[in-house]
PDB file of N, CA and C in Angstrom:
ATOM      1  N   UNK A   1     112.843 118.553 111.068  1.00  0.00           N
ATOM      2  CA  UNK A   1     112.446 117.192 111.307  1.00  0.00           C
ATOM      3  C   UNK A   1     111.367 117.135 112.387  1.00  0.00           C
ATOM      4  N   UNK A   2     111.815 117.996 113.343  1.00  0.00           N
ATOM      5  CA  UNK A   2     110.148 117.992 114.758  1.00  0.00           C
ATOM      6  C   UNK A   2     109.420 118.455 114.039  1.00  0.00           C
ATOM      7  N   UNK A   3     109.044 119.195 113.388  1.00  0.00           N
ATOM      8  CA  UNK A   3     107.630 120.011 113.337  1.00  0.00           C
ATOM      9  C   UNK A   3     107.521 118.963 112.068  1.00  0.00           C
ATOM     10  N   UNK A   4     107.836 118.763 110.881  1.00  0.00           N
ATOM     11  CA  UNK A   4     107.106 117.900 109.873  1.00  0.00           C
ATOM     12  C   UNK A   4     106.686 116.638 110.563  1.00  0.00           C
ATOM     13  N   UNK A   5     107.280 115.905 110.725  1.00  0.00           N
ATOM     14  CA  UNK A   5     107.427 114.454 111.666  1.00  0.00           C
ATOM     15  C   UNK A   5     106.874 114.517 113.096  1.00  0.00           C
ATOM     16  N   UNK A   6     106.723 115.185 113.460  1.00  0.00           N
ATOM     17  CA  UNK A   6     106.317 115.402 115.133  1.00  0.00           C
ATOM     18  C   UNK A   6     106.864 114.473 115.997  1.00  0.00           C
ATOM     19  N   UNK A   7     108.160 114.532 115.916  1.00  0.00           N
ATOM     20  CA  UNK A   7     109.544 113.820 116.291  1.00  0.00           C
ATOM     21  C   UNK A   7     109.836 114.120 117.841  1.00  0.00           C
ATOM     22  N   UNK A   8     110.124 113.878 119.012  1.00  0.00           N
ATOM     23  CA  UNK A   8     110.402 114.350 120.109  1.00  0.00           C
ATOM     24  C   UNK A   8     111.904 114.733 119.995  1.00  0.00           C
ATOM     25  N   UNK A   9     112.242 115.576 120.904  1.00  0.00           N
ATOM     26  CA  UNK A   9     113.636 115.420 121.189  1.00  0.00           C
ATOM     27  C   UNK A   9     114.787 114.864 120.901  1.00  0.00           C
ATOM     28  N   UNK A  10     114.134 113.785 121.972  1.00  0.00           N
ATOM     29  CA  UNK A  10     115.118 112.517 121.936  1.00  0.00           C
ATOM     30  C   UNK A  10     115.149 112.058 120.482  1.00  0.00           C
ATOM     31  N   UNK A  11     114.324 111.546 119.947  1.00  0.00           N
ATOM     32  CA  UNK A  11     114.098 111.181 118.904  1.00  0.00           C
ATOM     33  C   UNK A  11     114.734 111.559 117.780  1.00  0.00           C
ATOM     34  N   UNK A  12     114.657 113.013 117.638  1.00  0.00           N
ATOM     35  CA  UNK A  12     115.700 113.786 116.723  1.00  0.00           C
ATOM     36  C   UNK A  12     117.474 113.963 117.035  1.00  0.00           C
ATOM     37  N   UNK A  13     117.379 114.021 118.383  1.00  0.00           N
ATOM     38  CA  UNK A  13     118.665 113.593 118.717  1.00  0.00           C
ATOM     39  C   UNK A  13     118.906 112.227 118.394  1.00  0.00           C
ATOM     40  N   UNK A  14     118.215 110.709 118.419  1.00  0.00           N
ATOM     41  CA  UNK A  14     118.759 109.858 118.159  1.00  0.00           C
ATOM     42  C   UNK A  14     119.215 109.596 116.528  1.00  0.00           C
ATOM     43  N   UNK A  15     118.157 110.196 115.744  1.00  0.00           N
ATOM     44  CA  UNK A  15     118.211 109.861 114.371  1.00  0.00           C
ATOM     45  C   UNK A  15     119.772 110.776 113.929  1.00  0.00           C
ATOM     46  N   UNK A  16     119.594 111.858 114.477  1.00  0.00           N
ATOM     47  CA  UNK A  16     121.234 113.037 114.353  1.00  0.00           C
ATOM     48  C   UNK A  16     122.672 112.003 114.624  1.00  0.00           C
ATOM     49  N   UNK A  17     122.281 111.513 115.716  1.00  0.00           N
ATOM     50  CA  UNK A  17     123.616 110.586 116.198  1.00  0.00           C
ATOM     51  C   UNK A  17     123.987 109.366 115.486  1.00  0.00           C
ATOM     52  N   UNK A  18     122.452 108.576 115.163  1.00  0.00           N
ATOM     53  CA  UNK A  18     122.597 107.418 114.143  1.00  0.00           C
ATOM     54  C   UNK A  18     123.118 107.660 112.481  1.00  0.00           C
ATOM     55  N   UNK A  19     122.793 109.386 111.458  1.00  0.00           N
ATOM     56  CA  UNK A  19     122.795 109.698 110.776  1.00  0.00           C
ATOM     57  C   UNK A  19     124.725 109.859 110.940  1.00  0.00           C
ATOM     58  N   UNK A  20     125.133 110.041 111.948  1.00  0.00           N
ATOM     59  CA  UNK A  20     126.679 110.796 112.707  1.00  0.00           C
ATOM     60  C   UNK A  20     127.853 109.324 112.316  1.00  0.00           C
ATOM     61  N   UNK A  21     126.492 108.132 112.690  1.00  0.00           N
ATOM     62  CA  UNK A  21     127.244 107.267 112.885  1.00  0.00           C
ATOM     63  C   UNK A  21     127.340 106.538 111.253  1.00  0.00           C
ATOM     64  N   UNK A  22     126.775 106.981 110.333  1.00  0.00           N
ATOM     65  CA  UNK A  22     126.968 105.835 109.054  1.00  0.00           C
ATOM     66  C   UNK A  22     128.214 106.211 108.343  1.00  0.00           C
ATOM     67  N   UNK A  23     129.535 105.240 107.517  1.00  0.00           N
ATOM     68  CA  UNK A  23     130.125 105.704 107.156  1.00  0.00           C
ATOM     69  C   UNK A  23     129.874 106.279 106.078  1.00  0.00           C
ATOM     70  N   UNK A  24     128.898 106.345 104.951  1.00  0.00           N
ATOM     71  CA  UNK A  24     129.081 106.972 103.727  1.00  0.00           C
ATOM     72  C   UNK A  24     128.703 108.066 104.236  1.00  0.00           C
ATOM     73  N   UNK A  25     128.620 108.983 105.119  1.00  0.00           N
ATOM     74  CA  UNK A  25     128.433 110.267 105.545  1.00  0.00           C
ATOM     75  C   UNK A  25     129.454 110.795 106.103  1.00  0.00           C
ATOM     76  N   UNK A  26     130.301 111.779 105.570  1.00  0.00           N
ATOM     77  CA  UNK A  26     131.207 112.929 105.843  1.00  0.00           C
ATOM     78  C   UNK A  26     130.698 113.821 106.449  1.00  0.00           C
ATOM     79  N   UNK A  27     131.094 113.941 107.747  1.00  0.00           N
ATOM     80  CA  UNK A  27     131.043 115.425 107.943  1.00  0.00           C
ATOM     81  C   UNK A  27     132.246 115.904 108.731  1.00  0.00           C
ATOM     82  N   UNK A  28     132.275 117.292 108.644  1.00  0.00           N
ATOM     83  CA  UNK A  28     133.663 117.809 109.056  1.00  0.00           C
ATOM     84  C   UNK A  28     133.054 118.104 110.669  1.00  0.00           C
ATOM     85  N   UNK A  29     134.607 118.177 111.194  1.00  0.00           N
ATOM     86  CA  UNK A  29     134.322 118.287 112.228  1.00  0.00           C
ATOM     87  C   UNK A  29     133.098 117.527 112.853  1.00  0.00           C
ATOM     88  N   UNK A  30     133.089 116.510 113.424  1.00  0.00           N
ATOM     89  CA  UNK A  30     132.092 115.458 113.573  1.00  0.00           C
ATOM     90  C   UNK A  30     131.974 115.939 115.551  1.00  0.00           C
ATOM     91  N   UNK A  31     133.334 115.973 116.253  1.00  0.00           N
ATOM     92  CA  UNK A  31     132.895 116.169 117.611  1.00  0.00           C
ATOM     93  C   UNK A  31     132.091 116.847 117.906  1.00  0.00           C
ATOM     94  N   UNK A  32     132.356 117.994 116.559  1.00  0.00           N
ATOM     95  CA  UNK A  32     131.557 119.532 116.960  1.00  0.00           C
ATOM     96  C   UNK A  32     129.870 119.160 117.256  1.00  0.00           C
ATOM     97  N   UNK A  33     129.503 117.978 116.108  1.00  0.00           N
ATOM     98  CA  UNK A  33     128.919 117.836 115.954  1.00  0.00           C
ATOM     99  C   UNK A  33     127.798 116.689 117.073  1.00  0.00           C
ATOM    100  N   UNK A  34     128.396 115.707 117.837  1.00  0.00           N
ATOM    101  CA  UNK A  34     128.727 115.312 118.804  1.00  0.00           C
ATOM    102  C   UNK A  34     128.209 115.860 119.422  1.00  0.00           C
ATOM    103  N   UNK A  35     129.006 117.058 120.135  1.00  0.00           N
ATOM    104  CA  UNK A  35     128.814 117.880 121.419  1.00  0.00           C
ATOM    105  C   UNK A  35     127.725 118.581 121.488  1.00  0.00           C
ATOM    106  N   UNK A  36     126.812 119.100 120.248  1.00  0.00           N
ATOM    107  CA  UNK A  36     125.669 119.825 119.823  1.00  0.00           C
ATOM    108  C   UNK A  36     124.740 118.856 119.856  1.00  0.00           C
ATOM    109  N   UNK A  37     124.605 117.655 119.474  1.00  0.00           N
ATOM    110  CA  UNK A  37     123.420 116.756 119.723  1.00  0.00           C
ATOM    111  C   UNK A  37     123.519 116.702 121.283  1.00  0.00           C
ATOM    112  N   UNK A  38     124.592 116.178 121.755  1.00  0.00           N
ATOM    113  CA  UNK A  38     124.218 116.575 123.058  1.00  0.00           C
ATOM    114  C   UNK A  38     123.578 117.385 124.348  1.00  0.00           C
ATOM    115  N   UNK A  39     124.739 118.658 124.075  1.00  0.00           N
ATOM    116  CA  UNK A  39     123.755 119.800 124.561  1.00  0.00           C
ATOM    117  C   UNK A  39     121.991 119.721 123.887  1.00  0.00           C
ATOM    118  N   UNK A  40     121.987 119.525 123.089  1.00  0.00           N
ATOM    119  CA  UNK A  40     120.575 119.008 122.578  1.00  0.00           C
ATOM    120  C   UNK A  40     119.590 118.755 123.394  1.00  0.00           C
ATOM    121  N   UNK A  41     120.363 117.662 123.629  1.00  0.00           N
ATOM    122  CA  UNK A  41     119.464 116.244 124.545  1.00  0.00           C
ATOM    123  C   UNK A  41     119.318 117.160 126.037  1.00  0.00           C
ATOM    124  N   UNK A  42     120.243 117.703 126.727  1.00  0.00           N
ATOM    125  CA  UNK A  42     119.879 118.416 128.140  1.00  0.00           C
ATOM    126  C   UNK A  42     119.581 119.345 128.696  1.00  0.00           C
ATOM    127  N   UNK A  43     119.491 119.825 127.433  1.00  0.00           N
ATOM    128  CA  UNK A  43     118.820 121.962 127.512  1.00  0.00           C
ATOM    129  C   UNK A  43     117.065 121.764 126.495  1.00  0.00           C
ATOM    130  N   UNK A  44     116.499 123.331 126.496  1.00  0.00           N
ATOM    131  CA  UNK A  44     115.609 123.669 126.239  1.00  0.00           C
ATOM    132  C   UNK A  44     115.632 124.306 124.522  1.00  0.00           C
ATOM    133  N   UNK A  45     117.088 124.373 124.378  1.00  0.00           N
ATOM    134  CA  UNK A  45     117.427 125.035 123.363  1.00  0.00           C
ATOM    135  C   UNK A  45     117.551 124.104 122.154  1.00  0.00           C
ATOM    136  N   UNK A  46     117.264 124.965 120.662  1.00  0.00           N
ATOM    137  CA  UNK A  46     117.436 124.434 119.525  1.00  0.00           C
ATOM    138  C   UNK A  46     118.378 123.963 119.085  1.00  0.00           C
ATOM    139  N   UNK A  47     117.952 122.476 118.178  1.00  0.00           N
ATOM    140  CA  UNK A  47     119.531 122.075 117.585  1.00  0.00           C
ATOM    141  C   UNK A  47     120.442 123.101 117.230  1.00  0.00           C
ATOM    142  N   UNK A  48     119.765 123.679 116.378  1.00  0.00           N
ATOM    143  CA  UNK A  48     120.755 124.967 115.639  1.00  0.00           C
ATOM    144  C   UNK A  48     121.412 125.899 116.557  1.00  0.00           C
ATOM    145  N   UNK A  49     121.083 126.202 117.410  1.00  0.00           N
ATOM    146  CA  UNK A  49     121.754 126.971 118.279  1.00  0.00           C
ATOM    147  C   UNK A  49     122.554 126.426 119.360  1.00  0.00           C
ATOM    148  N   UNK A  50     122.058 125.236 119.454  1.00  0.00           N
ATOM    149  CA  UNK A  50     123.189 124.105 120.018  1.00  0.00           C
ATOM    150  C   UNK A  50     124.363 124.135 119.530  1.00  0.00           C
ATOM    151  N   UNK A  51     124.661 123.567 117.895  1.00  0.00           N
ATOM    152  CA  UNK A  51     125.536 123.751 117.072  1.00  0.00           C
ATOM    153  C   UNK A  51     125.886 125.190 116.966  1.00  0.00           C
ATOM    154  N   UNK A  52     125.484 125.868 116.546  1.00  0.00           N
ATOM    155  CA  UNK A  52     126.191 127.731 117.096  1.00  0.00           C
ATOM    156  C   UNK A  52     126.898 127.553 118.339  1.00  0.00           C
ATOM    157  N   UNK A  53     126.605 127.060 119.409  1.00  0.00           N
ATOM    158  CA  UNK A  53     127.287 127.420 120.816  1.00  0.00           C
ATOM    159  C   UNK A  53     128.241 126.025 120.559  1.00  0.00           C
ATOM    160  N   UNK A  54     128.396 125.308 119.982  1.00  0.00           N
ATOM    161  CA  UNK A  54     129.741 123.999 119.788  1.00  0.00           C
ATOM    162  C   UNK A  54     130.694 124.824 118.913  1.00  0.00           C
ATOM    163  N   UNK A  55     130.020 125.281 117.963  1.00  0.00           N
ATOM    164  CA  UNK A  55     130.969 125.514 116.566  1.00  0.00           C
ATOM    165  C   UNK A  55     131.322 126.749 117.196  1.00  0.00           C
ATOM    166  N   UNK A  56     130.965 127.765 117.793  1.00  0.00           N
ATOM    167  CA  UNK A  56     131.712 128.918 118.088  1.00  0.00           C
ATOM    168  C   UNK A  56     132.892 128.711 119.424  1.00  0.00           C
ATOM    169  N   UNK A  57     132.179 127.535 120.292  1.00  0.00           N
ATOM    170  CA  UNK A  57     133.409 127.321 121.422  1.00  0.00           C
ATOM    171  C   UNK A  57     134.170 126.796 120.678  1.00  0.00           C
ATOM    172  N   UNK A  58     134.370 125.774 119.628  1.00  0.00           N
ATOM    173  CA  UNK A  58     135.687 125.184 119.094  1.00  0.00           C
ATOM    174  C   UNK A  58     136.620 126.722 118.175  1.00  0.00           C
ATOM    175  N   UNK A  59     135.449 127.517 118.106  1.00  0.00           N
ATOM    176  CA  UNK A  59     136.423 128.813 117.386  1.00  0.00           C
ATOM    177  C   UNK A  59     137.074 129.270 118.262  1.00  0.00           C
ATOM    178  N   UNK A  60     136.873 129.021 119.616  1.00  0.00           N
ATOM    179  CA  UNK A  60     137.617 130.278 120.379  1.00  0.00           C
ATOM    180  C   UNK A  60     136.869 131.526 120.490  1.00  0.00           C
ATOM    181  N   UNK A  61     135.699 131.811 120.535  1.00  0.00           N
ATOM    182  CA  UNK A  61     134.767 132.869 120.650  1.00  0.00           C
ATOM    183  C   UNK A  61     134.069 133.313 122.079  1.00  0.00           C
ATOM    184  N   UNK A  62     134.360 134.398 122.381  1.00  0.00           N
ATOM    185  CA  UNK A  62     134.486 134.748 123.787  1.00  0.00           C
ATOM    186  C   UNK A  62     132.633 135.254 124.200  1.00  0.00           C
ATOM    187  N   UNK A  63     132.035 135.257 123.211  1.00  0.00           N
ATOM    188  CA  UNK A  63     130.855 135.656 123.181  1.00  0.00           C
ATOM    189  C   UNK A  63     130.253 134.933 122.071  1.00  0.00           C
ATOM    190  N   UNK A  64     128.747 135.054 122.252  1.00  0.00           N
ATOM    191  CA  UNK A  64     127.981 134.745 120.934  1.00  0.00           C
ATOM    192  C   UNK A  64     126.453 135.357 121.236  1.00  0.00           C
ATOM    193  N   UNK A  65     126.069 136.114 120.352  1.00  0.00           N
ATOM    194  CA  UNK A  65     124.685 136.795 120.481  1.00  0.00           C
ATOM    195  C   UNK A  65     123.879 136.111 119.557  1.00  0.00           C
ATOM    196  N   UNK A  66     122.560 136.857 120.764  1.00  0.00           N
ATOM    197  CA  UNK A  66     121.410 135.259 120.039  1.00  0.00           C
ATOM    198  C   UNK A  66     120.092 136.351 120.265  1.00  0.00           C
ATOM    199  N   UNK A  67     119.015 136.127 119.752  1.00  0.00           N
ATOM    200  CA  UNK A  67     117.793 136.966 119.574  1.00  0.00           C
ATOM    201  C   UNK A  67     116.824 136.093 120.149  1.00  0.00           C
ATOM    202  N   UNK A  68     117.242 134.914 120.729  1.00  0.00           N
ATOM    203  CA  UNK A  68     116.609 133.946 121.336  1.00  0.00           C
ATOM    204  C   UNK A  68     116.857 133.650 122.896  1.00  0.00           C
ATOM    205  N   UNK A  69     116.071 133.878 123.588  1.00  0.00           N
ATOM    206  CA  UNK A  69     115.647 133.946 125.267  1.00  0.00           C
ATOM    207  C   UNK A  69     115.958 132.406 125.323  1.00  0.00           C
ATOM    208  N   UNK A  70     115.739 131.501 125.329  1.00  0.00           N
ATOM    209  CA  UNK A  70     115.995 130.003 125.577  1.00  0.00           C
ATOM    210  C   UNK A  70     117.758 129.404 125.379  1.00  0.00           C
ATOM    211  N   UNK A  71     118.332 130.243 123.852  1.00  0.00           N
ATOM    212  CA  UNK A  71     119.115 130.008 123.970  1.00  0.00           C
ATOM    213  C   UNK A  71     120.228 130.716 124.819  1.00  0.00           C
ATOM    214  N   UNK A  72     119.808 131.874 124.903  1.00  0.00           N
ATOM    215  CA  UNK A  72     120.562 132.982 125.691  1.00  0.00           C
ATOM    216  C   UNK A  72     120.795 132.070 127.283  1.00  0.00           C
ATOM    217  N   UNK A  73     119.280 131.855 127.404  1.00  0.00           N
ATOM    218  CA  UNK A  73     119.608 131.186 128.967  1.00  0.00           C
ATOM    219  C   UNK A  73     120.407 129.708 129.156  1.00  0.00           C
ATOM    220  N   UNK A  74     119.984 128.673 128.011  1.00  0.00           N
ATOM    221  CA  UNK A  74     120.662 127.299 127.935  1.00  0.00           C
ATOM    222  C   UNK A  74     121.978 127.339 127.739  1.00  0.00           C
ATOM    223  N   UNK A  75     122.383 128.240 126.705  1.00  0.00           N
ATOM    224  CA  UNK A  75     123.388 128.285 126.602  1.00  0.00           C
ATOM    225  C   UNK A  75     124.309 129.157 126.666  1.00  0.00           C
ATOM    226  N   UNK A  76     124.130 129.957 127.901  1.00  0.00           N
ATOM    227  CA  UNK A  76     125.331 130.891 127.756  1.00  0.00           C
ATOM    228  C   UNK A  76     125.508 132.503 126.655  1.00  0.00           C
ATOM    229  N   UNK A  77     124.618 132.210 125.870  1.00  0.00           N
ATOM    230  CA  UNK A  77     124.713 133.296 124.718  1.00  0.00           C
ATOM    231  C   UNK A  77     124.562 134.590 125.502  1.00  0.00           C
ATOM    232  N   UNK A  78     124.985 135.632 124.468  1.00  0.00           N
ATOM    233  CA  UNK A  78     124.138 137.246 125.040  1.00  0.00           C
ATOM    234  C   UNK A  78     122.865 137.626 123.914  1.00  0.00           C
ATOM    235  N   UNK A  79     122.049 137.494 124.966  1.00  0.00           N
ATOM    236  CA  UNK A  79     120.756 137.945 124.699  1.00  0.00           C
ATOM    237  C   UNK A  79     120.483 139.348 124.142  1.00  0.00           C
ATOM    238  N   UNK A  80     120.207 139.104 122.766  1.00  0.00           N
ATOM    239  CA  UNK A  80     120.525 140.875 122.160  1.00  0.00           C
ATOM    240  C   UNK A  80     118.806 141.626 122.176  1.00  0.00           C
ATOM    241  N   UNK A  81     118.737 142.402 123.010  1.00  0.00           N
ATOM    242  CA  UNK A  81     117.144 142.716 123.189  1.00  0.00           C
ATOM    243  C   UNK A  81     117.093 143.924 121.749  1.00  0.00           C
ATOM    244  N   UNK A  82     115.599 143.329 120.963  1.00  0.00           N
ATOM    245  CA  UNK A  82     115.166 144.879 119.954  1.00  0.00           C
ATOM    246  C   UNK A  82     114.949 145.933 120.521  1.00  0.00           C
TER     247      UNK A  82
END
């Protein structure tokens, strides 16, 4: 949605939360989902890896490796160097 749309941040976080909020939309696990727009909104890091670091803390996952320097640092991940 940023790069086609040239959407800010916020912006993509708001449309995520408004999309969160309609009822003909199911999604499972919705906090998970929640908590990842969030972290969103206050780190440097990608939605997607936002959601990786929600969906793996609700697993119970004591680690999570990432090939990504931003997310490694925003969020906690281990930074797997090539």
């Amino acid at each position: 949605m940023k790069s086609k749309n040239r959407a800010s941040r916020a912006q993509t976080a708001d449309v995520l939360e408004a999309l969160l909020a309609v009822d003909a939309i199911v999604v499972e696990r919705s906090e998970i989902l929640a908590r990842a727009i969030q972290r969103f909104r206050s780190c440097r890091a990608g939605f997607v890896d936002c959601l990786i670091a929600e969906s793996a803390a609700a697993a119970g996952c004591a680690r999570i490796l990432t090939f990504d320097e931003i997310a490694a640092r925003d969020l906690g991940m281990e930074l797997v160097r090539a």
